[in-house]
N, C-alpha and C. Protein backbone atom coordinates (compact mmCIF):
# COMPACT_ATOMS: atom_id res chain seq x y z
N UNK A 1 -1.95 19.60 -7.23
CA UNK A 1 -1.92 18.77 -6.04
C UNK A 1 -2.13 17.31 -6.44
N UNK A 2 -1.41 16.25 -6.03
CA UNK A 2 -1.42 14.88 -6.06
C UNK A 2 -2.33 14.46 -5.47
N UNK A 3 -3.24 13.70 -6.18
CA UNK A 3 -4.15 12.96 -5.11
C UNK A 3 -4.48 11.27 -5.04
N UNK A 4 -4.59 10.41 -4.13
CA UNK A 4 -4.45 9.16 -4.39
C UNK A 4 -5.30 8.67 -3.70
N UNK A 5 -5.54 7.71 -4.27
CA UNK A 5 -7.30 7.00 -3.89
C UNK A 5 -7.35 5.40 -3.65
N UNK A 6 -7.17 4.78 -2.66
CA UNK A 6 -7.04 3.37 -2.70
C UNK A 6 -8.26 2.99 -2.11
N UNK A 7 -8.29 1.50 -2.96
CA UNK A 7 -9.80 1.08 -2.94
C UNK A 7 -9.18 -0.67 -2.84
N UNK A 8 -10.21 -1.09 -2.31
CA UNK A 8 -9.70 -2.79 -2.23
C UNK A 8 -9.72 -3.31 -0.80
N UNK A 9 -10.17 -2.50 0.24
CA UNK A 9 -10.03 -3.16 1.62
C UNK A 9 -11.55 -4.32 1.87
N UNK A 10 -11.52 -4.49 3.28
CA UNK A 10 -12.65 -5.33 3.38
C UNK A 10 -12.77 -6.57 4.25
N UNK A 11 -13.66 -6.74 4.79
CA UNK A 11 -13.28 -8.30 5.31
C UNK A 11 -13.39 -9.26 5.00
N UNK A 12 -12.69 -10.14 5.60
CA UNK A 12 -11.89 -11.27 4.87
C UNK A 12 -11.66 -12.36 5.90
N UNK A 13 -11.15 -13.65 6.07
CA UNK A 13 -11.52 -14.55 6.99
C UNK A 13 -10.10 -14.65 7.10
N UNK A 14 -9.22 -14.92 7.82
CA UNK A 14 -7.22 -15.67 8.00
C UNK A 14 -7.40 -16.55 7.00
N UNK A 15 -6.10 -16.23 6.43
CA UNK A 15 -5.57 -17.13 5.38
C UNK A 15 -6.55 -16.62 3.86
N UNK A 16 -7.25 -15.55 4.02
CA UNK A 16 -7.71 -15.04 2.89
C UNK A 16 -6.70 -14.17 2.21
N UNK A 17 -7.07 -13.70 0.96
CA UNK A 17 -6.32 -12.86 0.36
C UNK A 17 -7.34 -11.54 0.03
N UNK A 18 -6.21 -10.44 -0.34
CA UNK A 18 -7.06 -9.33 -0.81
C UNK A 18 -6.20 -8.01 -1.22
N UNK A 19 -6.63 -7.36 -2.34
CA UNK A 19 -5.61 -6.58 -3.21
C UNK A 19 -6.19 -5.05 -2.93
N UNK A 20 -5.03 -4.77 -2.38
CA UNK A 20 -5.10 -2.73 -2.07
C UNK A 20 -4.74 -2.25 -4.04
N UNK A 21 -5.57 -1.28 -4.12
CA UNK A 21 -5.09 -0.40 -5.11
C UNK A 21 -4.95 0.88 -5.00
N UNK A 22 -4.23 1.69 -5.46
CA UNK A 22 -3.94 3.78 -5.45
C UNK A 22 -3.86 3.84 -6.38
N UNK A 23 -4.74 4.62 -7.30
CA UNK A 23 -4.78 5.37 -7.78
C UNK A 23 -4.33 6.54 -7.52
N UNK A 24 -3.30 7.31 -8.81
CA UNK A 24 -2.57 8.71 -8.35
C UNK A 24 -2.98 9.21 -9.28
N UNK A 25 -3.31 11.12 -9.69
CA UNK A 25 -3.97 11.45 -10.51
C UNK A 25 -2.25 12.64 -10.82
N UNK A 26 -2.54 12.88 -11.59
CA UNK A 26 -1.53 13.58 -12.76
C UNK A 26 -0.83 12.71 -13.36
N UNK A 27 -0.02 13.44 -13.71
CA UNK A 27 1.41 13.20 -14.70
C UNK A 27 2.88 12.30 -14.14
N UNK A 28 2.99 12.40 -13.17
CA UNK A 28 4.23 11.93 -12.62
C UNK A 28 4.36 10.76 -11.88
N UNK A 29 3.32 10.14 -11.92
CA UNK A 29 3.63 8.49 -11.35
C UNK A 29 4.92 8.20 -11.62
N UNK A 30 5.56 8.08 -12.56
CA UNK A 30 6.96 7.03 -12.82
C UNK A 30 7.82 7.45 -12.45
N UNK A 31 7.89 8.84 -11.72
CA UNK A 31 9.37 9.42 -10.61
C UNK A 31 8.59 9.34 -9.41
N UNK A 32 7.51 8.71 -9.01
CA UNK A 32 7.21 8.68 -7.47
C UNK A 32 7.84 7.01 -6.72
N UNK A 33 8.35 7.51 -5.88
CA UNK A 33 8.58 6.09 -5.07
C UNK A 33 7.69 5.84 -4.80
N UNK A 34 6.78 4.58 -4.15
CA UNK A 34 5.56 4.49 -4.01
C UNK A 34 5.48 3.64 -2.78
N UNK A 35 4.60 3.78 -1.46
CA UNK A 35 4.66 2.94 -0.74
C UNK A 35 3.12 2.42 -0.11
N UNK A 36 3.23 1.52 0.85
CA UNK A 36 2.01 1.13 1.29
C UNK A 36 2.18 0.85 2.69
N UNK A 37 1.71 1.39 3.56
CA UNK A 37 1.76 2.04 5.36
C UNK A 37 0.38 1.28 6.08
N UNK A 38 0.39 1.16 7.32
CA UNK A 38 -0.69 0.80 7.79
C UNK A 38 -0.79 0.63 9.13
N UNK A 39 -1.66 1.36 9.83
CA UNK A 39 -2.11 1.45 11.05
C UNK A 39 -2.66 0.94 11.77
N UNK A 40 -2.35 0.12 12.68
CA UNK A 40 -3.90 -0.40 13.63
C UNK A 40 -3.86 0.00 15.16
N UNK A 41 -5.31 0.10 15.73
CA UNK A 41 -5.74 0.75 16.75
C UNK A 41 -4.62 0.84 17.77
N UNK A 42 -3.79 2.11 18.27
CA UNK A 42 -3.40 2.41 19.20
C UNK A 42 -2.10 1.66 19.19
N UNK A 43 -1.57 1.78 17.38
CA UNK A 43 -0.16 1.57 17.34
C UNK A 43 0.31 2.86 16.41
N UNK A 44 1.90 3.02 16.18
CA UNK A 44 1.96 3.63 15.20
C UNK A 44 1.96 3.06 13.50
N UNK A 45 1.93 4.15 12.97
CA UNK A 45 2.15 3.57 11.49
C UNK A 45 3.08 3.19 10.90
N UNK A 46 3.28 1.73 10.50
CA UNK A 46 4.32 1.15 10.09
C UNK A 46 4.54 0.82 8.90
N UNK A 47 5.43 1.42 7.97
CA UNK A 47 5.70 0.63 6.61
C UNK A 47 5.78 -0.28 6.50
N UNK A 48 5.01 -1.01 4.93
CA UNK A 48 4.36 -2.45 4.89
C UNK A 48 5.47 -2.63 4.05
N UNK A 49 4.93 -2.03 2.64
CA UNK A 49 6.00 -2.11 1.56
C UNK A 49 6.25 -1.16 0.69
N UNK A 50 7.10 -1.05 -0.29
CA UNK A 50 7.84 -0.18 -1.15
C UNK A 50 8.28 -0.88 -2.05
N UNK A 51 8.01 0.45 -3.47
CA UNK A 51 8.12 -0.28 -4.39
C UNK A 51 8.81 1.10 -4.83
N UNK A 52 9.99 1.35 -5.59
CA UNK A 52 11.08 2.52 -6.27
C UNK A 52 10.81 2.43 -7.73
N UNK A 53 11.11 3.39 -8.01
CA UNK A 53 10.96 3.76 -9.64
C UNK A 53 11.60 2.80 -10.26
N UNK A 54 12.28 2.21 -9.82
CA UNK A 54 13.46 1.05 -10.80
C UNK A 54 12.56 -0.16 -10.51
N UNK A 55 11.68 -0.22 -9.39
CA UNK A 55 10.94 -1.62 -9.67
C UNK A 55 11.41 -2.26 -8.13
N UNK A 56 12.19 -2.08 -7.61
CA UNK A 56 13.29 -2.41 -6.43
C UNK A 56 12.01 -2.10 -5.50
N UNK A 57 11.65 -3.64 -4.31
CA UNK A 57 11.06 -3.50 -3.48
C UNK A 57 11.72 -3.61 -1.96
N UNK A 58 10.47 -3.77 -1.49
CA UNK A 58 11.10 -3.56 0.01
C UNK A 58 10.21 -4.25 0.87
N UNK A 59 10.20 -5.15 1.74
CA UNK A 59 9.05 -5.66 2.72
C UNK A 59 8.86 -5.40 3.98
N UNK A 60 8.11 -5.63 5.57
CA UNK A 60 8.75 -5.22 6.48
C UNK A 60 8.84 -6.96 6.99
N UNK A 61 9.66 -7.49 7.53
CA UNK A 61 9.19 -8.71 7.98
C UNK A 61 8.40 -9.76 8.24
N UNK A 62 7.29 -9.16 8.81
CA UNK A 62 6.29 -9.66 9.20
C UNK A 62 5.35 -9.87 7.72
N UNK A 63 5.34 -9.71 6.83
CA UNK A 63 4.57 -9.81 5.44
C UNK A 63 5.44 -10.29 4.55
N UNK A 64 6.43 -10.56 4.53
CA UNK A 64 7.40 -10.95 3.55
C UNK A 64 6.83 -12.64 3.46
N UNK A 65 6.87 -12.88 1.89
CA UNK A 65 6.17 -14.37 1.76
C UNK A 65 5.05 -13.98 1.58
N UNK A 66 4.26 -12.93 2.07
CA UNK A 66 2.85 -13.35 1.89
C UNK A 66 2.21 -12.19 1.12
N UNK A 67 2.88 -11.05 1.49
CA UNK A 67 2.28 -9.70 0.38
C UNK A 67 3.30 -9.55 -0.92
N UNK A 68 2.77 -8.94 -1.76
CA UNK A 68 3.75 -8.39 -2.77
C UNK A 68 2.77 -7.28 -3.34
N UNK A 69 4.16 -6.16 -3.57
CA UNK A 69 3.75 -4.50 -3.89
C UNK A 69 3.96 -4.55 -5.74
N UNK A 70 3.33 -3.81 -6.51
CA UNK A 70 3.36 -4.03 -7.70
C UNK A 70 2.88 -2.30 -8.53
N UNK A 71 3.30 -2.28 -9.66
CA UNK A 71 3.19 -1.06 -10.16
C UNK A 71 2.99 -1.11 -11.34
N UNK A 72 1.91 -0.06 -12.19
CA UNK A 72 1.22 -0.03 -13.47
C UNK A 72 1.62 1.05 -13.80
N UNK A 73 3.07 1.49 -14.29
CA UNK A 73 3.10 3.33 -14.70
C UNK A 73 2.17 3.47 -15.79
N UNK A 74 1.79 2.39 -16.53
CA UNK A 74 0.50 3.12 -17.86
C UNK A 74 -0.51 3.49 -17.04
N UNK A 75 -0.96 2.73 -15.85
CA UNK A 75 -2.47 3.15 -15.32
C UNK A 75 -1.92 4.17 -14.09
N UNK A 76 -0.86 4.49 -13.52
CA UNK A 76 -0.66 5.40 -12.64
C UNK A 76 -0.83 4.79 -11.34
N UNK A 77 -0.84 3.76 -11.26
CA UNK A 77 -1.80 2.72 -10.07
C UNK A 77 -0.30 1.72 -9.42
N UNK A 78 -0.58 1.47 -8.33
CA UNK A 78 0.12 0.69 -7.55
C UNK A 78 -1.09 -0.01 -6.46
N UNK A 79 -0.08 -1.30 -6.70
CA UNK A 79 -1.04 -2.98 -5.97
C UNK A 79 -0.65 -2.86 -4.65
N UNK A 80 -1.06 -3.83 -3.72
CA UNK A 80 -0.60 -4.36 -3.07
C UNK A 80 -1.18 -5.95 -2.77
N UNK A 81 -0.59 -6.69 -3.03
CA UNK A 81 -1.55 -8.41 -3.05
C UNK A 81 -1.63 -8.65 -1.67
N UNK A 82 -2.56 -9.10 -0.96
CA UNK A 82 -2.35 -9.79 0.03
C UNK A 82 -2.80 -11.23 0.20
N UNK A 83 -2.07 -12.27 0.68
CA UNK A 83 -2.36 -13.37 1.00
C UNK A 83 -2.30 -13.97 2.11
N UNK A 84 -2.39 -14.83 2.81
CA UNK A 84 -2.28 -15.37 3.92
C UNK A 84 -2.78 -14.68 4.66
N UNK A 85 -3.26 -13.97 4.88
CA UNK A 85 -3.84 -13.03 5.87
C UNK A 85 -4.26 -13.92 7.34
N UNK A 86 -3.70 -12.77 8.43
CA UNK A 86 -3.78 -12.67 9.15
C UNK A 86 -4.35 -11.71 10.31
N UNK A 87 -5.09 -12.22 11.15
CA UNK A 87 -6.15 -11.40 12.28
C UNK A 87 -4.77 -9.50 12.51
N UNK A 88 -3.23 -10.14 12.56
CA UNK A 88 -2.71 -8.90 12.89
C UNK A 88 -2.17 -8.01 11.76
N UNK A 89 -3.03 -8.51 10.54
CA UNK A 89 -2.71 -7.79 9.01
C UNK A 89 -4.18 -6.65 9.56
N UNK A 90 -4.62 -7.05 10.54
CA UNK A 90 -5.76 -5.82 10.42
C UNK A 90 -5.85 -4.35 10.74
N UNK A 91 -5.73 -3.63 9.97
CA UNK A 91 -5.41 -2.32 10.34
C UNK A 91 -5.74 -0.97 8.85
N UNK A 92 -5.98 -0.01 9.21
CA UNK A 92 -6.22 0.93 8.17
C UNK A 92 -5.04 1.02 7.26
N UNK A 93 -4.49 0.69 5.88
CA UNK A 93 -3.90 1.12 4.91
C UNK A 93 -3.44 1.96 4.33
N UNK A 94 -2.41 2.78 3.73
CA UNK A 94 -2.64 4.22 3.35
C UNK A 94 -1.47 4.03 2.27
N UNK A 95 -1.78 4.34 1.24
CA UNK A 95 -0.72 4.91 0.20
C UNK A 95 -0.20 5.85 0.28
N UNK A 96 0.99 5.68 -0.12
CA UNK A 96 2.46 7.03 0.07
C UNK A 96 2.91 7.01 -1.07
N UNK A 97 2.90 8.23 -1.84
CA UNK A 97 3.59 8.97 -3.04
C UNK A 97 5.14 10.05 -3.02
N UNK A 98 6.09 9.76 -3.31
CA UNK A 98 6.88 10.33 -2.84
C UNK A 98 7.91 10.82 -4.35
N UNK A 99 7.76 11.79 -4.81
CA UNK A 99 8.34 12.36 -5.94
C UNK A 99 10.46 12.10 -5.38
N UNK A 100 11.03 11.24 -7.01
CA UNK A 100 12.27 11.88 -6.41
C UNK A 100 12.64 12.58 -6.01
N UNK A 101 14.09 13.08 -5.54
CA UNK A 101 14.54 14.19 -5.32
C UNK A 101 13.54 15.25 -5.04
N UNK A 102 12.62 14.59 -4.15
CA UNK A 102 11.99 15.96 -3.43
C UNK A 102 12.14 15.82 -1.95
N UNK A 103 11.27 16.32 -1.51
CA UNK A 103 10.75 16.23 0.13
C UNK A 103 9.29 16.37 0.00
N UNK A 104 8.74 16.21 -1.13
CA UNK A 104 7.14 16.24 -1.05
C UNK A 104 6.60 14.56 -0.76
N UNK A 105 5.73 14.46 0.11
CA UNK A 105 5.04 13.17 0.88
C UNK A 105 3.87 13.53 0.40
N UNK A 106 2.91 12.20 -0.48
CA UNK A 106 1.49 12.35 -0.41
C UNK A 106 1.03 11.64 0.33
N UNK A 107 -0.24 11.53 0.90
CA UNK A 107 -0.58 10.17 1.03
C UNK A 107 -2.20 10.09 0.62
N UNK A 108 -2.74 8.98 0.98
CA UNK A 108 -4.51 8.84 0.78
C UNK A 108 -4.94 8.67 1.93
N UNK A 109 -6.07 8.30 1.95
CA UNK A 109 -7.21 8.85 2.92
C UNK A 109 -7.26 7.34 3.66
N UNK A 110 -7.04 6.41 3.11
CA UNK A 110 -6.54 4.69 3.99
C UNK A 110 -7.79 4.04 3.78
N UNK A 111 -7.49 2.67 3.44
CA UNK A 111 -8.87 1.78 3.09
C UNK A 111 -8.62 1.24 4.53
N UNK A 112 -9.61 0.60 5.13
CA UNK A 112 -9.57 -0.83 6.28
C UNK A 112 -9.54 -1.77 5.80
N UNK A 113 -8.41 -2.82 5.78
CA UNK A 113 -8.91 -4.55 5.95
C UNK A 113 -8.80 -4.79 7.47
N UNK A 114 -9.94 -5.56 7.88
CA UNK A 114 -9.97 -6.61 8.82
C UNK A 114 -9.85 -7.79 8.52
N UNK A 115 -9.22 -8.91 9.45
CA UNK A 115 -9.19 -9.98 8.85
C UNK A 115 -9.60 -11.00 10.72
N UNK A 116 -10.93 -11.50 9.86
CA UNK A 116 -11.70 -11.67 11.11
C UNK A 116 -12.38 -12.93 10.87
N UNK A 117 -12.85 -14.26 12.06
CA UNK A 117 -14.17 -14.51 11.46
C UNK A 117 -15.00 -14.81 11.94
């Protein structure tokens, strides 16, 4: 079983920055697509960003310019930078592991940033 562990949330003031990390445990990081999702109160969950085995990212609008997704296949680990932060960047986080050519979805357990002050 895949398991992934992101650590890095926290509060933070607008216009702060702050870096999500996942940790994935086995062998197969470098065929997982990898993404970063995030929830806030009494919306659904919306993809932030994506990052593909080839390195090829992806943003959703609203963060483009100010986040960037990043990947360590030696450490098994995937970033997410945040900057500029904003009061509506606030919401629970969650890493997504997604093996090629599968249909298997992991995800983690979701850090919180608030961005408050």
């Amino acid at each position: 079983q895949v398991q992934l562990v992101e650590s890095g949330g926290g509060l933070v003031q607008p216009g702060g920055s702050l870096r999500l990390s996942c940790a994935v445990s086995g062998s197969g990081f470098s065929i997982y697509d990898m993404a970063w999702y995030r929830q806030a109160p009494g919306k659904q969950r919306e993809l932030v960003a994506s990052i593909a085995t080839d390195g090829l990212t992806n943003y959703v609008d609203s963060v483009k310019g100010r986040f960037t997704i990043s990947r360590d296949n030696a450490k098994n680990t995937v970033y997410l930078q945040m900057n500029s932060l904003k009061p509506e960047d606030t919401a629970v986080y969650f890493c997504n592991a997604r093996p090629i050519m599968t249909k298997l979805n992991f995800w983690g357990q979701g850090t919180q940033v608030t961005v408050s002050s």
